[in-house]
PDB file of N, CA and C in Angstrom:
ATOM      1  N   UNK A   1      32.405  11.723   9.041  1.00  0.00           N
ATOM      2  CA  UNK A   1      32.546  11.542   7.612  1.00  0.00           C
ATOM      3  C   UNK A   1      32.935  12.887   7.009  1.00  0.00           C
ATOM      4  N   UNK A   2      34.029  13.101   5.944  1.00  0.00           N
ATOM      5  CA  UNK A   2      34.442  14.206   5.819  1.00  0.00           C
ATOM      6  C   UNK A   2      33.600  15.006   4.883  1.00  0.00           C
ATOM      7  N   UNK A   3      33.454  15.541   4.340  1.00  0.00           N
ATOM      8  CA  UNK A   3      33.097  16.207   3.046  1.00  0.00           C
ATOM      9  C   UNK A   3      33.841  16.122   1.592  1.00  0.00           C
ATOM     10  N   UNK A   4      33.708  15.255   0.660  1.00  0.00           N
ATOM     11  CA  UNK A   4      34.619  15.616  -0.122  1.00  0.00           C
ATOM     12  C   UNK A   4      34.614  16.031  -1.195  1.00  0.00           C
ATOM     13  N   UNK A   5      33.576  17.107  -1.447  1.00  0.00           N
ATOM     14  CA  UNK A   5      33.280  18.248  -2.276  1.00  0.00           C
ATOM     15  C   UNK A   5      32.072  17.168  -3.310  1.00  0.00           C
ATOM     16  N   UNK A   6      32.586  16.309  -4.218  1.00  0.00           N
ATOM     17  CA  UNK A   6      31.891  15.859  -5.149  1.00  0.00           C
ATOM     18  C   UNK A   6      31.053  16.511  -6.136  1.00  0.00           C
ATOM     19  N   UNK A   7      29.616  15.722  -6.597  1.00  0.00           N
ATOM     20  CA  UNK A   7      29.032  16.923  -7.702  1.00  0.00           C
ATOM     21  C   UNK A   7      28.456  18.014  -7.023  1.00  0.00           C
ATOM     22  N   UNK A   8      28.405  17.833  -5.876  1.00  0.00           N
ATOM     23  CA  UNK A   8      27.326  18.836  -5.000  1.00  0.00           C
ATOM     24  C   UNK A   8      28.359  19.825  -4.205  1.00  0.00           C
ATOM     25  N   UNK A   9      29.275  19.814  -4.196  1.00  0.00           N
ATOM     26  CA  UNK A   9      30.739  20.376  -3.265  1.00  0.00           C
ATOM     27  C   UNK A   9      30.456  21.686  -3.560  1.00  0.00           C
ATOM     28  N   UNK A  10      29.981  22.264  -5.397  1.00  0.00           N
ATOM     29  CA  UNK A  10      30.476  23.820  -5.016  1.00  0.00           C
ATOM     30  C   UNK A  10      28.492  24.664  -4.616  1.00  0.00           C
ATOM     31  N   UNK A  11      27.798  23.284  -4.483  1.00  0.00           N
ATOM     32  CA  UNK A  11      26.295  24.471  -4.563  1.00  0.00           C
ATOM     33  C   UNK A  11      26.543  25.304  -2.930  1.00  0.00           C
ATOM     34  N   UNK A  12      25.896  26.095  -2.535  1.00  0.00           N
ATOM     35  CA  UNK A  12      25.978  27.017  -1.374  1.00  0.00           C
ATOM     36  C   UNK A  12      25.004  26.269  -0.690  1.00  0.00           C
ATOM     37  N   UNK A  13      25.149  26.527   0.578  1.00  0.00           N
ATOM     38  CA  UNK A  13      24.246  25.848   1.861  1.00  0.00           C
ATOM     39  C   UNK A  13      22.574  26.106   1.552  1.00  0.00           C
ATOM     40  N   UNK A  14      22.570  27.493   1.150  1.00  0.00           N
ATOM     41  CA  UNK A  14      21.298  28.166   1.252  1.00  0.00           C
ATOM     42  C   UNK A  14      21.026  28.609   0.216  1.00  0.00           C
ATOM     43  N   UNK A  15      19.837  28.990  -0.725  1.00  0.00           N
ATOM     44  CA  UNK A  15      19.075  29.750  -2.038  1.00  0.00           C
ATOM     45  C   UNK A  15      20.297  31.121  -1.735  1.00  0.00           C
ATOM     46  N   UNK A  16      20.479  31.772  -2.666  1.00  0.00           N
ATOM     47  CA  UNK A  16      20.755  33.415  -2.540  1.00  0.00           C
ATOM     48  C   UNK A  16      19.816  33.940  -2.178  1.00  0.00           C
ATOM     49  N   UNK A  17      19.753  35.051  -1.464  1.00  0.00           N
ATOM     50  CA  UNK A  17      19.080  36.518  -1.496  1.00  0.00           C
ATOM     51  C   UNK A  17      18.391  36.722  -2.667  1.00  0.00           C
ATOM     52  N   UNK A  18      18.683  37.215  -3.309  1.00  0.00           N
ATOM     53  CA  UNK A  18      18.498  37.852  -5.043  1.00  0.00           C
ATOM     54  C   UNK A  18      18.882  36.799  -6.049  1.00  0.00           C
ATOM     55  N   UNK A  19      18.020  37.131  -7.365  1.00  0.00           N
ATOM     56  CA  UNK A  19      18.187  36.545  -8.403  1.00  0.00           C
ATOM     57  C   UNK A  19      19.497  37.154  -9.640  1.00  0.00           C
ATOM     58  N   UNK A  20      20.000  36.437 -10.316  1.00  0.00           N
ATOM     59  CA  UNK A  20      21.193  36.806 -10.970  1.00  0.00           C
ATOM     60  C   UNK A  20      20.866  37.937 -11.921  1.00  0.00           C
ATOM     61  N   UNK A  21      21.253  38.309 -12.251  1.00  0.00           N
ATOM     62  CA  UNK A  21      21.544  40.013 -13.510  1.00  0.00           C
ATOM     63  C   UNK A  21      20.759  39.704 -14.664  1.00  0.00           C
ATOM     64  N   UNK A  22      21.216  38.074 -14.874  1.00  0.00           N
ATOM     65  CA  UNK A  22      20.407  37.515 -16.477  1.00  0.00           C
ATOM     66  C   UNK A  22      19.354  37.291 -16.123  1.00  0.00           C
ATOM     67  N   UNK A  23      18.391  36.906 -15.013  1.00  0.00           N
ATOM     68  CA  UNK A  23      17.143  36.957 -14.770  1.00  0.00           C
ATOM     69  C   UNK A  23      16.240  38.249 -13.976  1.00  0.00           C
ATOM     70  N   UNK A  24      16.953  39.410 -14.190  1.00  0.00           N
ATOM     71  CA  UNK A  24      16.542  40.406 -13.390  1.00  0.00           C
ATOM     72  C   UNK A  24      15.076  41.107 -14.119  1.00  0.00           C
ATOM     73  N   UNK A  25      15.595  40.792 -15.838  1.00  0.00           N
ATOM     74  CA  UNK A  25      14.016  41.593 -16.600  1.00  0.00           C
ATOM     75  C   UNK A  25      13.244  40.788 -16.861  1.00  0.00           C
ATOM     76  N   UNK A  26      12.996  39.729 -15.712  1.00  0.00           N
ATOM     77  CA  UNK A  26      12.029  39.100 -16.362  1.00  0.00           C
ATOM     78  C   UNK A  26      12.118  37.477 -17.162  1.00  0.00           C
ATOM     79  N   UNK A  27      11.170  37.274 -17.739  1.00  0.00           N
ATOM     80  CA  UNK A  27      11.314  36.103 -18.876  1.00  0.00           C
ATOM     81  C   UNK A  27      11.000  36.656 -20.594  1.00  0.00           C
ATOM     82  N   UNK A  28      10.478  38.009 -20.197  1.00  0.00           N
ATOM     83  CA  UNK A  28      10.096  38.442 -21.715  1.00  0.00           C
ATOM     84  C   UNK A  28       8.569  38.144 -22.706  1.00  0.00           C
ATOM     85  N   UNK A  29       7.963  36.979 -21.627  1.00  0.00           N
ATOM     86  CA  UNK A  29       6.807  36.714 -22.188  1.00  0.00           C
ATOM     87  C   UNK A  29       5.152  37.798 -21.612  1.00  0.00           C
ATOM     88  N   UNK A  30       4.580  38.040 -22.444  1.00  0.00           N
ATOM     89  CA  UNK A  30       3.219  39.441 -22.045  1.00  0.00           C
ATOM     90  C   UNK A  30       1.791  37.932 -21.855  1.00  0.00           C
ATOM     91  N   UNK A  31       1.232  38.120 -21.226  1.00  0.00           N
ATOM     92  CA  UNK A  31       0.206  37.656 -21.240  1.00  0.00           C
ATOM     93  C   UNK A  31      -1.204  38.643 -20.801  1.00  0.00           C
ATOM     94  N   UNK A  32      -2.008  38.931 -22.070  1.00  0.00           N
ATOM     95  CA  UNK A  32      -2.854  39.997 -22.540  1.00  0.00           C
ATOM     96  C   UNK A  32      -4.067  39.328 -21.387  1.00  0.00           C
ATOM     97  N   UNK A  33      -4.624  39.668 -20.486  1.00  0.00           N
ATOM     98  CA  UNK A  33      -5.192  39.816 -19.522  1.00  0.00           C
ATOM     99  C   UNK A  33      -6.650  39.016 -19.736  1.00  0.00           C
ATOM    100  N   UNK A  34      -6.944  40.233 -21.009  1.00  0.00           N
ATOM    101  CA  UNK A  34      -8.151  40.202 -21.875  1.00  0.00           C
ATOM    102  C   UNK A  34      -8.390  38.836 -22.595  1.00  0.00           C
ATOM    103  N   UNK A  35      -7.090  38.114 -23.208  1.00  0.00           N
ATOM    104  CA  UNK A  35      -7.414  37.080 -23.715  1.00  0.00           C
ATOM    105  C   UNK A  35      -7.911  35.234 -22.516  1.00  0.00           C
ATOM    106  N   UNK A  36      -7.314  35.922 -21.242  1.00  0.00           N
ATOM    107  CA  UNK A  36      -7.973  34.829 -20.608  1.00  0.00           C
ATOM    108  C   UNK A  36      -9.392  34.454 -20.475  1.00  0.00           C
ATOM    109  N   UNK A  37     -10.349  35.337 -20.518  1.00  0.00           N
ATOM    110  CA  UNK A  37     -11.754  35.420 -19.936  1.00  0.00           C
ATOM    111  C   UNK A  37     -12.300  35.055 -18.841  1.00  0.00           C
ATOM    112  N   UNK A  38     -13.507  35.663 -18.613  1.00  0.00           N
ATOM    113  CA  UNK A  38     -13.687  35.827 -17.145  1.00  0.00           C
ATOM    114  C   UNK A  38     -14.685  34.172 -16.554  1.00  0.00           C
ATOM    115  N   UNK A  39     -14.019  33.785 -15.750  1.00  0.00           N
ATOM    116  CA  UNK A  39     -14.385  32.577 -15.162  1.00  0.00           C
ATOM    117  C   UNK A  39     -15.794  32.687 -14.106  1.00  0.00           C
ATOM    118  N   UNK A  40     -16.796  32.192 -14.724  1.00  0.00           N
ATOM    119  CA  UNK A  40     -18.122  31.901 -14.327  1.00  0.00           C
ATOM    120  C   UNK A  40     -18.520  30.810 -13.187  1.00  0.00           C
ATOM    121  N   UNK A  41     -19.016  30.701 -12.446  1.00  0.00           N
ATOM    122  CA  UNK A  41     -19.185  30.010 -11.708  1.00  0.00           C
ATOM    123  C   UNK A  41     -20.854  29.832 -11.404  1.00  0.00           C
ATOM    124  N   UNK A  42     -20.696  28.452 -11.193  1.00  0.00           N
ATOM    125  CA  UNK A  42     -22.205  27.943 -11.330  1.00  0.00           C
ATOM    126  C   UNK A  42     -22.430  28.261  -9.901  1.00  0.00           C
ATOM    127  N   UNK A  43     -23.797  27.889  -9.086  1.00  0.00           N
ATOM    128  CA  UNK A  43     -24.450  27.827  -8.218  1.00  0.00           C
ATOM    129  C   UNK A  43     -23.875  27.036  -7.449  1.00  0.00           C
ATOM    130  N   UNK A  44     -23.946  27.578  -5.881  1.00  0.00           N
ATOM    131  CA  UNK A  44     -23.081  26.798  -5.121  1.00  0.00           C
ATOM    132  C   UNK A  44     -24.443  26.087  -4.272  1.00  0.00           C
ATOM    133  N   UNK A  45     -24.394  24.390  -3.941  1.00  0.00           N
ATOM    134  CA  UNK A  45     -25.141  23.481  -4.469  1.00  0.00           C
ATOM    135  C   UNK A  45     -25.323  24.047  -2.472  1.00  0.00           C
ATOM    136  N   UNK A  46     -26.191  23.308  -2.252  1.00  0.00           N
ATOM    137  CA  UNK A  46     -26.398  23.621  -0.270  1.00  0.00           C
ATOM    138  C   UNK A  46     -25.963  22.324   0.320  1.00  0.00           C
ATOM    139  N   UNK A  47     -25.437  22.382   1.300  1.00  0.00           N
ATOM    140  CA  UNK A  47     -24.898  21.668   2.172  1.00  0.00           C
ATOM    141  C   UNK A  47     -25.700  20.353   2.601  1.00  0.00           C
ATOM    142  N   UNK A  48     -24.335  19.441   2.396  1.00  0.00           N
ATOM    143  CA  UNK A  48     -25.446  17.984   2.914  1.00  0.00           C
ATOM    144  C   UNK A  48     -26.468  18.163   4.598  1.00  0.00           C
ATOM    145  N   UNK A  49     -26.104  19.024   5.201  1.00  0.00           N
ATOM    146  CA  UNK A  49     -26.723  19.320   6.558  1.00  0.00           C
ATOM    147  C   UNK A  49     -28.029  19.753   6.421  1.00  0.00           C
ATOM    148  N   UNK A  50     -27.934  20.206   5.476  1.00  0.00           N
ATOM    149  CA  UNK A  50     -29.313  21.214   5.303  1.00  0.00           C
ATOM    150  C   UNK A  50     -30.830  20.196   4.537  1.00  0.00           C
ATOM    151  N   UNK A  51     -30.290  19.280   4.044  1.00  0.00           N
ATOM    152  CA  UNK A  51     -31.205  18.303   3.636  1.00  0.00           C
ATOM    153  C   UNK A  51     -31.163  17.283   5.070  1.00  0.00           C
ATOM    154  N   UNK A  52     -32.628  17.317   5.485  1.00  0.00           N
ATOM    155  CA  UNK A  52     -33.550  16.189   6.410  1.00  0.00           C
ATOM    156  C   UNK A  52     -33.387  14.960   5.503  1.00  0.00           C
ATOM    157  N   UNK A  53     -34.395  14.642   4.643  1.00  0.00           N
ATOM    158  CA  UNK A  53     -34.462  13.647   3.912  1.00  0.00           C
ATOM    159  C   UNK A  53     -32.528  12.867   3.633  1.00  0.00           C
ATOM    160  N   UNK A  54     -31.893  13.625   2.945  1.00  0.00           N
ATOM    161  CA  UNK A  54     -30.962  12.912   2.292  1.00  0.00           C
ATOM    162  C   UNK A  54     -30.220  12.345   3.475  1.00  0.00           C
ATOM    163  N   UNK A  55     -30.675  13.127   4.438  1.00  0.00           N
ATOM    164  CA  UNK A  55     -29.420  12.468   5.621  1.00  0.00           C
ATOM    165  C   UNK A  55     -30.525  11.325   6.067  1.00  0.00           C
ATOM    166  N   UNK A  56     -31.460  11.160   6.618  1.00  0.00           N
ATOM    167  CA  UNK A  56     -32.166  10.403   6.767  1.00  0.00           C
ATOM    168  C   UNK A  56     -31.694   8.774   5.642  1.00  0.00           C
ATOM    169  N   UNK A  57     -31.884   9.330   4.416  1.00  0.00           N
ATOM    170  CA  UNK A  57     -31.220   8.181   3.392  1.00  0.00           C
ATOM    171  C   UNK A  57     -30.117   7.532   3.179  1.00  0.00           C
ATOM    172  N   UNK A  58     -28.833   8.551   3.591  1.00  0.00           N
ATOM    173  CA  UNK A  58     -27.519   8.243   4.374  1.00  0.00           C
ATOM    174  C   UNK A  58     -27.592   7.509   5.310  1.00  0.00           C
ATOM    175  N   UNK A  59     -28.256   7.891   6.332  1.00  0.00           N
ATOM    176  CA  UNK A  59     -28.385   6.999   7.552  1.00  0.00           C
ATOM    177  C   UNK A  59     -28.579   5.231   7.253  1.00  0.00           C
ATOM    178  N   UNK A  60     -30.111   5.656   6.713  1.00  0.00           N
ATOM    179  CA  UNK A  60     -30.090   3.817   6.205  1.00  0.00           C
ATOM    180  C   UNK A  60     -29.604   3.313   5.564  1.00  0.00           C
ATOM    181  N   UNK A  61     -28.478   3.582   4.316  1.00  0.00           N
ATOM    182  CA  UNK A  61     -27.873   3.397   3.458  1.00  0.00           C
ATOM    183  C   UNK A  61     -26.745   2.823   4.439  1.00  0.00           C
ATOM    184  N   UNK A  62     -26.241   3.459   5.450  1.00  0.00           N
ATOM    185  CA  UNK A  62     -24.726   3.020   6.141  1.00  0.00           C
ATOM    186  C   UNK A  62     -25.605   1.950   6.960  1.00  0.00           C
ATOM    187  N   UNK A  63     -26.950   1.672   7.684  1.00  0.00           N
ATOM    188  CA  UNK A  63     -27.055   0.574   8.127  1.00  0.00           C
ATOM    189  C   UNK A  63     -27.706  -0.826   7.427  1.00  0.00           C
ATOM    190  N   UNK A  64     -27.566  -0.375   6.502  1.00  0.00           N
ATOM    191  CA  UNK A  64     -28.402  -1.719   5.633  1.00  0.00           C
ATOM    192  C   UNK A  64     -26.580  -2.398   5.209  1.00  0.00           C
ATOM    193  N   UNK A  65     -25.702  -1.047   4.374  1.00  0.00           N
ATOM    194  CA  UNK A  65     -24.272  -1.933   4.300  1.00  0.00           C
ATOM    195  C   UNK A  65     -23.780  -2.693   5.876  1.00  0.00           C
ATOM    196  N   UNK A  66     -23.289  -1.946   6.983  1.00  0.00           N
ATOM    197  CA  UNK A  66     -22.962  -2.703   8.018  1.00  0.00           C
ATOM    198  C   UNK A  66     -23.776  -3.806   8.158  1.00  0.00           C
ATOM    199  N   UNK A  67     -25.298  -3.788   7.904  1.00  0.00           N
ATOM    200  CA  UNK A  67     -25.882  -4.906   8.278  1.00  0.00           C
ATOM    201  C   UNK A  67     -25.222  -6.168   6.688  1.00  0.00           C
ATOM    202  N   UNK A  68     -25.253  -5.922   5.623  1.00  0.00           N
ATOM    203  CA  UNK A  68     -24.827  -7.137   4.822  1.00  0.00           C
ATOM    204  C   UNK A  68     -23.341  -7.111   4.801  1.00  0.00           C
ATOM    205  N   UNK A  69     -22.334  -6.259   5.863  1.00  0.00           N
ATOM    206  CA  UNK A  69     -21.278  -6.955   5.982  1.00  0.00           C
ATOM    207  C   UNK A  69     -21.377  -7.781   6.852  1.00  0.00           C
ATOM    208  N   UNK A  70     -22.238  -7.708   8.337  1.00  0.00           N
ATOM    209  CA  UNK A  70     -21.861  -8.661   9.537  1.00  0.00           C
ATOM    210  C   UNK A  70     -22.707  -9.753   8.930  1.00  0.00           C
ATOM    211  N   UNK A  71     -23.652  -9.777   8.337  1.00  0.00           N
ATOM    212  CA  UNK A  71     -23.990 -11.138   7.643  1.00  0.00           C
ATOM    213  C   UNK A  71     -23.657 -11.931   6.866  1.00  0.00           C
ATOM    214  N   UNK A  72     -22.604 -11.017   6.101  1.00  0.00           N
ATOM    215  CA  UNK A  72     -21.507 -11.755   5.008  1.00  0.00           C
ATOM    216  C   UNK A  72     -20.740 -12.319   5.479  1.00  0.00           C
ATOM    217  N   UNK A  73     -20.057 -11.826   7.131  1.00  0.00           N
ATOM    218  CA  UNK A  73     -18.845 -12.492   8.092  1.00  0.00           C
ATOM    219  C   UNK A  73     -19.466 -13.663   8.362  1.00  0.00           C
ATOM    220  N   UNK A  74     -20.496 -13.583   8.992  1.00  0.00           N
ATOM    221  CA  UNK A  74     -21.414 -14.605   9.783  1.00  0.00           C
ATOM    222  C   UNK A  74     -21.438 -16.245   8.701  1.00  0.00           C
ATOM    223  N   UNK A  75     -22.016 -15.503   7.586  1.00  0.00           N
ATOM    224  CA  UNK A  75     -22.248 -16.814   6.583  1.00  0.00           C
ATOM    225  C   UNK A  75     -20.628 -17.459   6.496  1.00  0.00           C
ATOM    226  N   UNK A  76     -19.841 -16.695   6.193  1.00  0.00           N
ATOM    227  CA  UNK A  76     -18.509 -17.173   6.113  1.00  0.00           C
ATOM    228  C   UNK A  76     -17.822 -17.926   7.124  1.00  0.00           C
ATOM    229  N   UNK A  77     -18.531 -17.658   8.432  1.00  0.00           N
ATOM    230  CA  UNK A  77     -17.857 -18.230   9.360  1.00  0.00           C
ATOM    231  C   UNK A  77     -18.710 -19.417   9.468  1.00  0.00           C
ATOM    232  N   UNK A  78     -19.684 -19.510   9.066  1.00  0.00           N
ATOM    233  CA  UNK A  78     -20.703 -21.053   9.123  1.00  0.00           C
ATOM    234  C   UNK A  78     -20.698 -21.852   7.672  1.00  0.00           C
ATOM    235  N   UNK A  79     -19.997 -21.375   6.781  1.00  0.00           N
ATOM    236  CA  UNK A  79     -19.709 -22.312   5.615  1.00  0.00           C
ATOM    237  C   UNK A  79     -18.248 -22.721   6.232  1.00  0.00           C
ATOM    238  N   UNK A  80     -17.429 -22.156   6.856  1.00  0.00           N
ATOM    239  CA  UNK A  80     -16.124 -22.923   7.234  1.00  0.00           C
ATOM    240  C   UNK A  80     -16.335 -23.793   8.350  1.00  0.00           C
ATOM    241  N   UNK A  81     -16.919 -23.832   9.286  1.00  0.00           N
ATOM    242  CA  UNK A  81     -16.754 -24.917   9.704  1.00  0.00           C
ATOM    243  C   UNK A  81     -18.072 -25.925   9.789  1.00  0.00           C
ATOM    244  N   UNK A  82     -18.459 -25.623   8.172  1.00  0.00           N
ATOM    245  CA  UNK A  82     -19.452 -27.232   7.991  1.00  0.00           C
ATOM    246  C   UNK A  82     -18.237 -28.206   7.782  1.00  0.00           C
ATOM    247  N   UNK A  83     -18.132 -29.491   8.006  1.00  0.00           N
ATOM    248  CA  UNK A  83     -17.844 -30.755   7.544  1.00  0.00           C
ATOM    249  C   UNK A  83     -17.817 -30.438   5.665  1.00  0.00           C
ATOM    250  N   UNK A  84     -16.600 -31.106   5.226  1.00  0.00           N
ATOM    251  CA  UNK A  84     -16.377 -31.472   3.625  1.00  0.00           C
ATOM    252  C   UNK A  84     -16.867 -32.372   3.439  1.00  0.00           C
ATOM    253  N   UNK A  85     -17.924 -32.564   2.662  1.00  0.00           N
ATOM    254  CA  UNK A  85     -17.674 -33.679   1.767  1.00  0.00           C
ATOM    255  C   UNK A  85     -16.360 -34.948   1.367  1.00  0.00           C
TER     256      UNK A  85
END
């Protein structure tokens, strides 16, 4: 398939090297340092590992759901094949 220049025909293969002459100083905008303020940070909370209990509560939490999904399958599969009315 040939090339046949189109809207894209004159861009260059690759970015330039360097930026053009009209963007060399910059954009012209100051941003005063002082007016951002200094970003605080709260307490960094401890790791789910480090709690016994909560993992313990995790634990039963994931087997009580698996347990009322395979019982939700189960019921579903014994309401389909009762007899209709």
């Amino acid at each position: 398939m040939a090339d046949d220049g189109g809207v894209l025909g004159n861009l260059p293969n690759s970015r330039p090297g360097k930026r053009s002459e009209k963007r060399g100083s910059g954009d012209g905008v100051y941003v005063d340092r002082a007016m951002r303020g200094e970003r605080i940070h709260g307490p960094v909370p401890p790791s789910p590992a480090d709690d016994p209990v909560g993992a313990v509560v995790r634990a039963g939490t994931s087997v009580a759901v698996t347990g009322v999904k395979v019982s939700a399958a189960l019921m579903r599969e014994v309401f389909h094949r009762l007899p209709r009315p």
